[in-house]
Protein backbone atom coordinates (compact mmCIF):
# COMPACT_ATOMS: atom_id res chain seq x y z
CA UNK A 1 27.53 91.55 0.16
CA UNK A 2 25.87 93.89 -2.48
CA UNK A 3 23.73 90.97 -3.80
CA UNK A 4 22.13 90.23 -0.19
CA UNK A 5 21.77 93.92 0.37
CA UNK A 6 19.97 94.04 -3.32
CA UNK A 7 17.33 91.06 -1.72
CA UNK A 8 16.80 92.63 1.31
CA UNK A 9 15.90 96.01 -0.25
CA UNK A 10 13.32 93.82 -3.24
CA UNK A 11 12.03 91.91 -0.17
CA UNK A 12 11.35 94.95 1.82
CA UNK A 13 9.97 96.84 -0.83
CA UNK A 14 7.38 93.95 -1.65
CA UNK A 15 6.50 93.65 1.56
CA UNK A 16 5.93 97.36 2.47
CA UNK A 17 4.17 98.06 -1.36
CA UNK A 18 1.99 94.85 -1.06
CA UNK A 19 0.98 94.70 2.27
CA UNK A 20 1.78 97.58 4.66
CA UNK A 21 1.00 100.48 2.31
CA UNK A 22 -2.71 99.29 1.98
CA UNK A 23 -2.78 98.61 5.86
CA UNK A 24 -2.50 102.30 6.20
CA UNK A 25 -4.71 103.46 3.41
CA UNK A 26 -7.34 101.67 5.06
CA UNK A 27 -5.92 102.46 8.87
CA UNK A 28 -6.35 106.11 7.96
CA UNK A 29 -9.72 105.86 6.84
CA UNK A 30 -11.03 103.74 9.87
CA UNK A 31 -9.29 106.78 11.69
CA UNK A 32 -10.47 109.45 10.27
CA UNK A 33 -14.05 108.31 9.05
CA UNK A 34 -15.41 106.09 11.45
CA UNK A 35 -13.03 105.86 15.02
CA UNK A 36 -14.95 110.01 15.46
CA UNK A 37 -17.70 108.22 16.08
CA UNK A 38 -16.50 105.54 18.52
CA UNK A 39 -14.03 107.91 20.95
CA UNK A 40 -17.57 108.79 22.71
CA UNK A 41 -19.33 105.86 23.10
CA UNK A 42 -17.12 102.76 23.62
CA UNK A 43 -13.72 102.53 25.94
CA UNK A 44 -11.84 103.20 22.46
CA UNK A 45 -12.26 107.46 24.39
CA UNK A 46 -9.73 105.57 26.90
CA UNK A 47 -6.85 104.83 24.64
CA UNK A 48 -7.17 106.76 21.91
CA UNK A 49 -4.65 109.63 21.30
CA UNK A 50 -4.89 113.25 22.55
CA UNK A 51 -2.69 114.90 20.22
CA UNK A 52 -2.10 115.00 16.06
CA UNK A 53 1.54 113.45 16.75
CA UNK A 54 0.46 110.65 18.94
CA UNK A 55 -2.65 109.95 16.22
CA UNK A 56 -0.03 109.59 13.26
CA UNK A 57 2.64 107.14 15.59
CA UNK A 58 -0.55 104.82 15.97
CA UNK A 59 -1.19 104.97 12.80
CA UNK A 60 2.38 104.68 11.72
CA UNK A 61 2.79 101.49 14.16
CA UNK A 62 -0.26 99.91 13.28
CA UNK A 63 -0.04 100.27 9.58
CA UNK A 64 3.19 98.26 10.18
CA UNK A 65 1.57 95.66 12.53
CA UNK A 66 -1.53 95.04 10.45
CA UNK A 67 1.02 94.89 7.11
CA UNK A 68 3.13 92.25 8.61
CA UNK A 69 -0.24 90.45 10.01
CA UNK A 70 -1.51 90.60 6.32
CA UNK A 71 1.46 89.56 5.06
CA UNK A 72 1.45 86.63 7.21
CA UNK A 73 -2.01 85.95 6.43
CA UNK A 74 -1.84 85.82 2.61
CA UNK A 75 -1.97 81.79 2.12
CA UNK A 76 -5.43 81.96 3.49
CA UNK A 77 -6.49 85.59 1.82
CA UNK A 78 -5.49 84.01 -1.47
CA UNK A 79 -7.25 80.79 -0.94
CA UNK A 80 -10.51 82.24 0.12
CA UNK A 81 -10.30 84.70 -3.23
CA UNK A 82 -8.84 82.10 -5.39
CA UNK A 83 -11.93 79.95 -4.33
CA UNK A 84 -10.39 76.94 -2.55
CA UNK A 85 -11.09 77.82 0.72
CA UNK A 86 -14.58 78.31 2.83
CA UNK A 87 -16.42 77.78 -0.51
CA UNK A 88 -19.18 75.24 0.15
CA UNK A 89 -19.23 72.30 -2.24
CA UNK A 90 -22.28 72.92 -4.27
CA UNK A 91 -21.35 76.62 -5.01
CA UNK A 92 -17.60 75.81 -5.77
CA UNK A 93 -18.77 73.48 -8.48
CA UNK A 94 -21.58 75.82 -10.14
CA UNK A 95 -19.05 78.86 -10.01
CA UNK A 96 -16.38 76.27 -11.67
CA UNK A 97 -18.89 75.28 -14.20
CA UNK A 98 -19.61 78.91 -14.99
CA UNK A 99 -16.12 80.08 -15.79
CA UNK A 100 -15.48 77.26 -17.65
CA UNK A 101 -18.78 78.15 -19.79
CA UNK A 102 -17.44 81.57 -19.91
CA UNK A 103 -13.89 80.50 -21.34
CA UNK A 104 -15.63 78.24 -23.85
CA UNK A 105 -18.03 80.75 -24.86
CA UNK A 106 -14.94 83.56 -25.81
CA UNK A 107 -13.28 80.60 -27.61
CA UNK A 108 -15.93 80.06 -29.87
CA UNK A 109 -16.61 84.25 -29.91
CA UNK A 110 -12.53 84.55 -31.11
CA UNK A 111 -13.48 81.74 -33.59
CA UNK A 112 -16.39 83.08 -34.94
CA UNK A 113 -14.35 86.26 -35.72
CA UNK A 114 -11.37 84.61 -37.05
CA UNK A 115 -13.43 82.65 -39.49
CA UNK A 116 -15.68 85.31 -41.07
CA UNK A 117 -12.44 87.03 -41.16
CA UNK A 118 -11.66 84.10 -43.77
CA UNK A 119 -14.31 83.75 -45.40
CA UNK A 120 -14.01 87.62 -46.44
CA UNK A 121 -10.73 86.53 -47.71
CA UNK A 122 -10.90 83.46 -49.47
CA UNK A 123 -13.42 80.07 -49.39
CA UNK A 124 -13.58 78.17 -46.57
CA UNK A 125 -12.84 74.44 -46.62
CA UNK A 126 -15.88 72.46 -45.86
CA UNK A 127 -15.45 71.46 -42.08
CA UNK A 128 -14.69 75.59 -41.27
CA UNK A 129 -17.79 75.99 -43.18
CA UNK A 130 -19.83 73.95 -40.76
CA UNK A 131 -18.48 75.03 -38.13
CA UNK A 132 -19.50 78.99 -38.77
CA UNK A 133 -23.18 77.42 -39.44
CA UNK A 134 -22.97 76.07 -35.86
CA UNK A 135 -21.68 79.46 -34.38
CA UNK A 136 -23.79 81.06 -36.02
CA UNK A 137 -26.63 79.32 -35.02
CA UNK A 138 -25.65 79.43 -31.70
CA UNK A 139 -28.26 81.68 -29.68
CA UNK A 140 -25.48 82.77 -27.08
CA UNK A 141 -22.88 83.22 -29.06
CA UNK A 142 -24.37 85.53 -31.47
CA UNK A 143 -26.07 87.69 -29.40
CA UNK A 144 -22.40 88.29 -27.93
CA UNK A 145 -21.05 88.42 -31.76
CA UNK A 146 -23.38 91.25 -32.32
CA UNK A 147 -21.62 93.27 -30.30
CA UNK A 148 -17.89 91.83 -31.19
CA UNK A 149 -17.92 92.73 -35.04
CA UNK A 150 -18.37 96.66 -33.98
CA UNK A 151 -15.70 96.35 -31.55
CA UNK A 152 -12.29 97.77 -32.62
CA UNK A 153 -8.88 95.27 -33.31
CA UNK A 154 -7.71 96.86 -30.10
CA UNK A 155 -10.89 95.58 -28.33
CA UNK A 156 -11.01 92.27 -29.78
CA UNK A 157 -7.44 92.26 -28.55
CA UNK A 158 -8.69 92.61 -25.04
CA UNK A 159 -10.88 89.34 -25.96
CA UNK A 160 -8.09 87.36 -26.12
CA UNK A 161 -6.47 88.85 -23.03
CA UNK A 162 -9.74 87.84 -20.88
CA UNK A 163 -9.20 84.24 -22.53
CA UNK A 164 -5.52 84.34 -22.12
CA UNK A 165 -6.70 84.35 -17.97
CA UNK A 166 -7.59 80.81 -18.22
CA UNK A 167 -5.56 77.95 -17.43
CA UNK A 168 -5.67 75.49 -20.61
CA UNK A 169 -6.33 72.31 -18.89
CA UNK A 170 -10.69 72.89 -18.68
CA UNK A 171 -9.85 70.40 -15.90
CA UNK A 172 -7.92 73.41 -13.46
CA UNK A 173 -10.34 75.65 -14.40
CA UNK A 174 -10.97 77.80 -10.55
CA UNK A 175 -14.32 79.06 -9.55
CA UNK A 176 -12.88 83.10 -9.47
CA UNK A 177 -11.56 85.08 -11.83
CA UNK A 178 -8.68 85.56 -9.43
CA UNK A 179 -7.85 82.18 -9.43
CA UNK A 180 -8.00 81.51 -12.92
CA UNK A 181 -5.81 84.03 -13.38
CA UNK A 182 -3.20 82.49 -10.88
CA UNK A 183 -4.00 79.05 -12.09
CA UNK A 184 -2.57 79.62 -15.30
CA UNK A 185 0.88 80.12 -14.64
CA UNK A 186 0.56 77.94 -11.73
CA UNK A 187 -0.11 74.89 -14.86
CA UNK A 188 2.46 76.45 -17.08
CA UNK A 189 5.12 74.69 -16.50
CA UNK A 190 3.72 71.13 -16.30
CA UNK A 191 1.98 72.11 -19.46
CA UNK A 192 5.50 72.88 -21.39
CA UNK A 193 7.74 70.96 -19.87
CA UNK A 194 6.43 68.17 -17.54
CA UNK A 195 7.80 70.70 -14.51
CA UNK A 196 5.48 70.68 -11.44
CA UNK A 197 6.91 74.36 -10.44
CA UNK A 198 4.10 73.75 -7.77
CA UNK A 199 6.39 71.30 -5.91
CA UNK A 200 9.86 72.69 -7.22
CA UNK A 201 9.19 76.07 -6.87
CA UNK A 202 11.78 76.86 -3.95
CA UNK A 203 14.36 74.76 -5.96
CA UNK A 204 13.50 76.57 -9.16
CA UNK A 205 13.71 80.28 -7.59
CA UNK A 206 16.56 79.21 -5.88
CA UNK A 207 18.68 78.07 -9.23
CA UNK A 208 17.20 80.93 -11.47
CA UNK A 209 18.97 84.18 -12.39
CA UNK A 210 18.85 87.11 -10.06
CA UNK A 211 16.90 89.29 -12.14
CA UNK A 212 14.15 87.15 -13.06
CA UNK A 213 13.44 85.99 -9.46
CA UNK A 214 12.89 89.77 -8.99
CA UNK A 215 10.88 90.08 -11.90
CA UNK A 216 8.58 87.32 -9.90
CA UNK A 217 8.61 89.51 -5.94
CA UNK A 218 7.77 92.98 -7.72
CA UNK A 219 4.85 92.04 -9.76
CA UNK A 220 3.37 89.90 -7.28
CA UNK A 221 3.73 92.83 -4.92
CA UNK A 222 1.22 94.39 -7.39
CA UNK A 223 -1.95 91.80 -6.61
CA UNK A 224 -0.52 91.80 -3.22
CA UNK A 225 -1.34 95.55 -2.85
CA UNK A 226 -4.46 95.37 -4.27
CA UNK A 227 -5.73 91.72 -2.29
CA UNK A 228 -4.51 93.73 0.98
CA UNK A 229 -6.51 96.48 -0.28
CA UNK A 230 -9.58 94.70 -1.02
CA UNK A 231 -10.13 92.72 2.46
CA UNK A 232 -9.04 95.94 4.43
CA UNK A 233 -12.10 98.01 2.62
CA UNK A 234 -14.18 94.77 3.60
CA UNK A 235 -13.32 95.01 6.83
CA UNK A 236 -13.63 98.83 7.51
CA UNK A 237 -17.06 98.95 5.26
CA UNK A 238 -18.29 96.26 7.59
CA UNK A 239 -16.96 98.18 10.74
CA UNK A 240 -18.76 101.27 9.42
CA UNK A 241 -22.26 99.87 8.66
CA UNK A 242 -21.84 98.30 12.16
CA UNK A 243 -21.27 102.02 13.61
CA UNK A 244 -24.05 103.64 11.69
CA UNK A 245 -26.20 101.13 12.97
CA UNK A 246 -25.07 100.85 16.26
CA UNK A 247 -24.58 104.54 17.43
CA UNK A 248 -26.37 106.83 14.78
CA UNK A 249 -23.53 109.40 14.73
CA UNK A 250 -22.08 111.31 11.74
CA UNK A 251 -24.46 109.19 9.90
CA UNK A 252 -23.65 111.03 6.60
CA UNK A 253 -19.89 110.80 6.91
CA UNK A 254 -20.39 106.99 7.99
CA UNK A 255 -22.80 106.15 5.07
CA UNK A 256 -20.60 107.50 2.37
CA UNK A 257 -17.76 106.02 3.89
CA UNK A 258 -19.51 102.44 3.48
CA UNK A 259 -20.48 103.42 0.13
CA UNK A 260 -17.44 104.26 -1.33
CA UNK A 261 -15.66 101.06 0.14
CA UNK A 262 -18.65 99.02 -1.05
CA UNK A 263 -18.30 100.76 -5.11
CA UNK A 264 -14.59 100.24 -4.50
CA UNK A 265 -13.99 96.72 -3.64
CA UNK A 266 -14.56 95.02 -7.06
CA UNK A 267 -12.16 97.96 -8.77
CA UNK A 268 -9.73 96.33 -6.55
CA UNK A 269 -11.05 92.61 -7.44
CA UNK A 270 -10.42 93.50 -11.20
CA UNK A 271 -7.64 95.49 -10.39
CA UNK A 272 -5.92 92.17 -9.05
CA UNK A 273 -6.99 89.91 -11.77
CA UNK A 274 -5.53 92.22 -14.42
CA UNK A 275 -2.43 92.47 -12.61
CA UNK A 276 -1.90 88.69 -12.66
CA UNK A 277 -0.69 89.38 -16.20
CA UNK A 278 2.35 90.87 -15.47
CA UNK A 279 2.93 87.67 -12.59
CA UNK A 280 2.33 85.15 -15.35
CA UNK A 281 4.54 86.87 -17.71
CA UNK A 282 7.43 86.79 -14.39
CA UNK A 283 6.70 83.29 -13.86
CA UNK A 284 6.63 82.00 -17.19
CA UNK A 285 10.53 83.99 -17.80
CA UNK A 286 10.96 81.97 -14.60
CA UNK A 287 10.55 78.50 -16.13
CA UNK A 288 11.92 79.16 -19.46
CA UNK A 289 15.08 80.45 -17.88
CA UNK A 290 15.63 78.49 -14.83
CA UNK A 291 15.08 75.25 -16.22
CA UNK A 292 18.65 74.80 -17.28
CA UNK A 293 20.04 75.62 -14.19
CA UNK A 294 18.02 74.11 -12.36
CA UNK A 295 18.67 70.60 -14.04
CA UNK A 296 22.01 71.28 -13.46
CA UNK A 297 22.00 72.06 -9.72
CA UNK A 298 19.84 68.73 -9.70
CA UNK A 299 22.78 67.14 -10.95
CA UNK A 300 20.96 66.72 -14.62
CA UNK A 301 21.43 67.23 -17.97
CA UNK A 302 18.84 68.65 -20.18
CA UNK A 303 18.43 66.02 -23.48
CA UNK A 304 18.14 67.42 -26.67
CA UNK A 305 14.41 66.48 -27.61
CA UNK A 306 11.67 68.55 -25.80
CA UNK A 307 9.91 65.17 -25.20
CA UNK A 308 12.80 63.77 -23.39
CA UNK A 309 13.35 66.91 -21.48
CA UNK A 310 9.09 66.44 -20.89
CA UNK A 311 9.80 62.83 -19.40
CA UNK A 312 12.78 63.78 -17.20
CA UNK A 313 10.76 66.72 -15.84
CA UNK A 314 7.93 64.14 -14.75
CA UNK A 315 10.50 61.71 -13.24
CA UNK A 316 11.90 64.74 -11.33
CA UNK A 317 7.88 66.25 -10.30
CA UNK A 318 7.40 62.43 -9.17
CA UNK A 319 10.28 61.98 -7.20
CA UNK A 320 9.87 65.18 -5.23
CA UNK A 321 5.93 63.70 -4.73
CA UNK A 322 6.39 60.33 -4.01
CA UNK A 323 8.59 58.37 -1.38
CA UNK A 324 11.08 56.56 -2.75
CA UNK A 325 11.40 53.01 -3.59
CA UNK A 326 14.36 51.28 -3.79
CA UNK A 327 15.70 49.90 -7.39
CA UNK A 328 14.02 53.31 -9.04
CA UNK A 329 16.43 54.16 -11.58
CA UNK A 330 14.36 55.93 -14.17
CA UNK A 331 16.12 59.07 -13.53
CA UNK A 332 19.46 57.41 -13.95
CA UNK A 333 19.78 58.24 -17.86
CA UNK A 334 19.72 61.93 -17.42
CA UNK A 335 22.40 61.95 -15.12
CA UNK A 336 25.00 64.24 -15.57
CA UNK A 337 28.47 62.97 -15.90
CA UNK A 338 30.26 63.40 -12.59
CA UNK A 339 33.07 65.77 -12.87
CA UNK A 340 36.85 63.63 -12.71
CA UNK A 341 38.88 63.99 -9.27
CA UNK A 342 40.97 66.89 -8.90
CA UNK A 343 45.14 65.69 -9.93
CA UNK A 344 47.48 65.70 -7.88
C-alpha cells in the first residue's frame, strides 16, 4: 500500500510541476496583462469574474484544465520541438544537415585542443601530426579555435557537454537541439546493448527498481515544465500582439508583455535542452540497471559475454517488432532454465 501511495504522489507531482504549474504562470499573465483589455470590447465582459475570489477560482480551475490538456498534448508538443512533426521536407533535411555540421565541427574543435595539448607534451606520431596540419588549416575550425585556447578547462568542459547532446549514430542526428538532446538516450541502449528501449520501454520501466524509474518521472518533469512553459508564452505573446493590434488599449502594458514573452521563449528552449542532461543520465541508470531484471521477467538469462548479451538483446528488439514466424528459435539458447515442480 505505501509503494502505490509513493507512485501516486511522484506521478502527481510530475504532472502538477511539468505541466499545470506553467499553465498558471502563463494563465496569470493572460489575466492580468492582456484579458484588461478584452473585458470591454469582446463578450469575454459577459463571463468574466466580478470579484478577486471568483478571478483566482478561474484561474485556479483553468490552470488545472489547461495542465491536464498539456499534459495530454505532449506527444505532439514534443514532436513538433523535437522536429518530426509539421517540419516540411526540405527544411527538416537542411536543419539535420546543420546540426550534424555543428557536432562534427566541436569534434574536430575538442581534437584540435587535445592534440596541441600533446604536442606541448611530447612528439606526436606522424598520422596525429597530419591531422593538426588539416585542423589547422581548416578555415572554420580555426576561427572557432581562436577563441577555444583562451577559454578556461571549465569552459572547454562545457564543449564537451554541447557534444555530449548528440546522439552518436550521425545517422539519428534530429534537426533541433531539443531533439538531439532526447535522441541520445533514446539510441543508448541499442548502442550498448542491442536493447531497442524504444519498443521495450513499458517492459523495461516496468521490471526496473523503484527508485530509478523515479529518477526517470522527476527529471523529465523538468523539460516538461519548461516545454509547457515555452508554447504557453507562444501562445499568450501571440494573443497579445493580436490585442494590441486589434483594440489599441493599454498599448504599453500589451507591448511589453509581448516583448518579454518573445526575449523569454528561447531561455526556455535552452532551458529544456540543458535539462535533457539530467533525463539522459535517468535513462541511461535505467538501462544499466534494469537490464537484468528485465531478462529475467522475460524469462532470460543474461550470457556472460557483452556480445552475446548484444545478440540476445536484438533477438528480443526483433521479436517485439516483427510478427512471428513459426520454427523461430533463435531466442531459444538464452532461455532460462524453468524452475522444477513444486514436491509433494
Amino acid at each position: 500500500m505505501g509503494d502505490i501511495a509513493k507512485g501516486a504522489l511522484v506521478g502527481a507531482w510530475t504532472l502538477v510541476v511539468g505541466w499545470i504549474l506553467p499553465a498558471a504562470a502563463n494563465l496569470s499573465v493572460f489575466f492580468f496583462a492582456i484579458a484588461p483589455s478584452l473585458r470591454t470590447t469582446t463578450p469575454l465582459s459577459q463571463i468574466w469574474p466580478t470579484t478577486s475570489t471568483n478571478v483566482a477560482l478561474l484561474l485556479l480551475s483553468s490552470s488545472v484544465v489547461l495542465g491536464l490538456v498539456l499534459n495530454a498534448l505532449q506527444n505532439p508538443l514534443y514532436r513538433v520541438l523535437e522536429g518530426y512533426l509539421l517540419w516540411p521536407a526540405r527544411r527538416y533535411e537542411r536543419a539535420c544537415a546543420r546540426r550534424r555540421q555543428h557536432k562534427w565541427d566541436l569534434q574536430d574543435r575538442l581534437r584540435l585542443l587535445r592534440l596541441q595539448r600533446r604536442l606541448q607534451s611530447s612528439h606526436l606520431p606522424a598520422l596525429a601530426q597530419a591531422d593538426l596540419t588539416r585542423l589547422r588549416h581548416h578555415p572554420r575550425i580555426m576561427r572557432a579555435a581562436q577563441k577555444d585556447r583562451r577559454r578556461t578547462a571549465a569552459q572547454r568542459a562545457l564543449l564537451r557537454e554541447e557534444l555530449r547532446r548528440y546522439p552518436v549514430d550521425d545517422a539519428q542526428i534530429a534537426p533541433t537541439r531539443l531533439g538531439n538532446g532526447i535522441r541520445r538516450f533514446e539510441e543508448y541502449g541499442y548502442d550498448r546493448f542491442r536493447l531497442d528501449t524504444q519498443i521495450l520501454w513499458n517492459e523495461l520501466t516496468g521490471s526496473a527498481p523503484e527508485q530509478v524509474r523515479r529518477q526517470v518521472d522527476v527529471a523529465r518533469a523538468s523539460v516538461d515544465f519548461f516545454i509547457a512553459l515555452l508554447a504557453g508564452h507562444a501562445v499568450v505573446f501571440t494573443a497579445a500582439v493580436v490585442t494590441v493590434s486589434s483594440t489599441g488599449g493599454r498599448v504599453a502594458a500589451l507591448t511589453g508583455t509581448a516583448i518579454t514573452l518573445g526575449c523569454l521563449i528561447p531561455v526556455w528552449y535552452r532551458s529544456a535542452v540543458a535539462a535533457t542532461d539530467e533525463w539522459t543520465a535517468a535513462v541511461r541508470a535505467l538501462v544499466n540497471l534494469g537490464r537484468k531484471p528485465l531478462a529475467e521477467g522475460l524469462g532470460l538469462a543474461l550470457p556472460e559475454e557483452l556480445e552475446e548479451e548484444r545478440a540476445m538483446w536484438a533477438l528480443v528488439s526483433k521479436l517485439s517488432r516483427v510478427p512471428y514466424r513459426e520454427g523461430t528459435t533463435a531466442l531459444d539458447p538464452y532461455r532460462a532454465m524453468p524452475l522444477p515442480p513444486p514436491v509433494g
